[in-house]
C-alpha atoms as a PDB file:
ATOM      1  CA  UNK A   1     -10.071  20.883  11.715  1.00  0.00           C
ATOM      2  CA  UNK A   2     -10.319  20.248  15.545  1.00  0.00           C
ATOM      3  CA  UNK A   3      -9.446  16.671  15.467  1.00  0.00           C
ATOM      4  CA  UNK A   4      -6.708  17.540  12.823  1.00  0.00           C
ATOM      5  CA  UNK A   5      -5.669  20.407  15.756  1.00  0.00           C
ATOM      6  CA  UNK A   6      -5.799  17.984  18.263  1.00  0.00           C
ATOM      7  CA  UNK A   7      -4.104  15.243  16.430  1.00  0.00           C
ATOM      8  CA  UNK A   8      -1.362  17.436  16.169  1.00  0.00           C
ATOM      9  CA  UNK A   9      -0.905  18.076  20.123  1.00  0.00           C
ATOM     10  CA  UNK A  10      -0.961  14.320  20.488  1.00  0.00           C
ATOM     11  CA  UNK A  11       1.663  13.856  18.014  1.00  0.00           C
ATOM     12  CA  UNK A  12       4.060  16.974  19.175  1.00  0.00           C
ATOM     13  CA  UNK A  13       3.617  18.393  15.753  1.00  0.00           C
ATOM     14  CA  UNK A  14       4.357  21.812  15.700  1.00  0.00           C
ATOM     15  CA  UNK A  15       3.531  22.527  12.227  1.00  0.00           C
ATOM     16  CA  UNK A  16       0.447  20.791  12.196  1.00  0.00           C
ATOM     17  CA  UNK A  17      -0.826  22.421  15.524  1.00  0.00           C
ATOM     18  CA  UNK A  18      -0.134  26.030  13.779  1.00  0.00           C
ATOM     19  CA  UNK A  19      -1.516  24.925  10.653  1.00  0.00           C
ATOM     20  CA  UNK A  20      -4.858  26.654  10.661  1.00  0.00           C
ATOM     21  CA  UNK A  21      -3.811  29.864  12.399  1.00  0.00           C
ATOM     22  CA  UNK A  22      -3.211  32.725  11.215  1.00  0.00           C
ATOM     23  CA  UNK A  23      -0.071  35.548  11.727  1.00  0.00           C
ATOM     24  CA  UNK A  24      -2.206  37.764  13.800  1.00  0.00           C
ATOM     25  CA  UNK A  25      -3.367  35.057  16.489  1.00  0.00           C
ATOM     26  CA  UNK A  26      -5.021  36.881  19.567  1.00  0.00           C
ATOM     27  CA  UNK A  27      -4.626  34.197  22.672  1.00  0.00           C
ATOM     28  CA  UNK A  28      -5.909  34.204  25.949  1.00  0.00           C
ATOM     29  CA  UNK A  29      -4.861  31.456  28.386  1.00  0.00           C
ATOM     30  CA  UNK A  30      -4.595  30.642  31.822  1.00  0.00           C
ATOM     31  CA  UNK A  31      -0.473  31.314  32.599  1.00  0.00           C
ATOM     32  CA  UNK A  32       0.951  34.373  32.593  1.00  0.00           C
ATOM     33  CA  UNK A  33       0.683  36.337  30.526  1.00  0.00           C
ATOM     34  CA  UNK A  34      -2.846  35.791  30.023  1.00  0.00           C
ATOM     35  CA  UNK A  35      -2.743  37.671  26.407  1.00  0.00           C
ATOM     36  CA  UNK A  36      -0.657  36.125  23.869  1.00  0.00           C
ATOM     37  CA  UNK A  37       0.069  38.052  20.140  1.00  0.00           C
ATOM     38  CA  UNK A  38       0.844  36.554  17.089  1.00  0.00           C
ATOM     39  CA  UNK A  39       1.506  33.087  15.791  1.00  0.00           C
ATOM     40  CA  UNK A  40       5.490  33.124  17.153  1.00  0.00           C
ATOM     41  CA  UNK A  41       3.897  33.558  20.788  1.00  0.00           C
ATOM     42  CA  UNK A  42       1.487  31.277  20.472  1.00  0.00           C
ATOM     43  CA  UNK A  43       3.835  28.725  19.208  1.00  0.00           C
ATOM     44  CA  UNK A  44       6.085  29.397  22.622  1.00  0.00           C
ATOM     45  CA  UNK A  45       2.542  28.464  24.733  1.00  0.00           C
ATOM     46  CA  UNK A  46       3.399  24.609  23.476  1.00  0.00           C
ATOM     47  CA  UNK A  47       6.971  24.939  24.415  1.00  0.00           C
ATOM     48  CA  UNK A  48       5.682  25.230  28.199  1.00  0.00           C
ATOM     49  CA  UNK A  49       2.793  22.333  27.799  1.00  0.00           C
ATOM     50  CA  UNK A  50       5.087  20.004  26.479  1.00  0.00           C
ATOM     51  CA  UNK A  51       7.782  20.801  29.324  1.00  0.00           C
ATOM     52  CA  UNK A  52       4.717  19.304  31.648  1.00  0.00           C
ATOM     53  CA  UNK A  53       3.246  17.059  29.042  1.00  0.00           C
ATOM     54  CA  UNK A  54       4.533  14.729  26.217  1.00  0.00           C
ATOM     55  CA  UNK A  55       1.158  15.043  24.355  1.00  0.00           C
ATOM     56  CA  UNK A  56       0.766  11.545  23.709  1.00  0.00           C
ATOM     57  CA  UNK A  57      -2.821   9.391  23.883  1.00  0.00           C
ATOM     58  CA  UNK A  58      -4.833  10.947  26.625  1.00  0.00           C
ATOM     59  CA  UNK A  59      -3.505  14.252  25.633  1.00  0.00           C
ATOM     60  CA  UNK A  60      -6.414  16.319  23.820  1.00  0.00           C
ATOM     61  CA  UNK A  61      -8.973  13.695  23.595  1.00  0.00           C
ATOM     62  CA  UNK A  62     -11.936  15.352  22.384  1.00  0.00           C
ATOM     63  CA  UNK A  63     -15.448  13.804  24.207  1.00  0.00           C
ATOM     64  CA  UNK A  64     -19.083  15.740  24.009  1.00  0.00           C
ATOM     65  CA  UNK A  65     -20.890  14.980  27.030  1.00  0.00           C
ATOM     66  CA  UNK A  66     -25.172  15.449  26.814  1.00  0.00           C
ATOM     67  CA  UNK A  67     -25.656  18.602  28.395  1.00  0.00           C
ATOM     68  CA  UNK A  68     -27.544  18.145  32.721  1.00  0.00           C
ATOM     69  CA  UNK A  69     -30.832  18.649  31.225  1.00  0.00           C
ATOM     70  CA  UNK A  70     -31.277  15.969  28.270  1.00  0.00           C
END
């Protein structure tokens, strides 16, 4: 579901980056405002990414790194 989420980002596609939320999102991010309600707000959050980003390859690549200790 992740890589489907992120897949979406790349590709700009709205529906697909909503796809797995629900009405009643509760979002916290780093812009003002840092709480976001509901899945119409949350969609507005991409509106100002993709005004600094084109998603794209690059964008969202998902990498797990070992952790300092292993």
């Amino acid at each position: 579901m992740i890589e489907d989420w992120a897949k979406a980002v790349r590709e700009v596609d709205m529906g697909g980056i909503l796809a797995h939320h629900t009405e009643d999102i509760l979002m916290f991010d780093v812009p003002p405002p840092l709480q976001w309600k509901g899945i119409e707000a949350y969609r507005k959050t991409w509106d100002l990414f993709f005004n600094y980003s084109d998603g794209g390859e690059g964008s969202f690549d998902l990498h797990s790194y070992p952790l300092e200790s292993e």
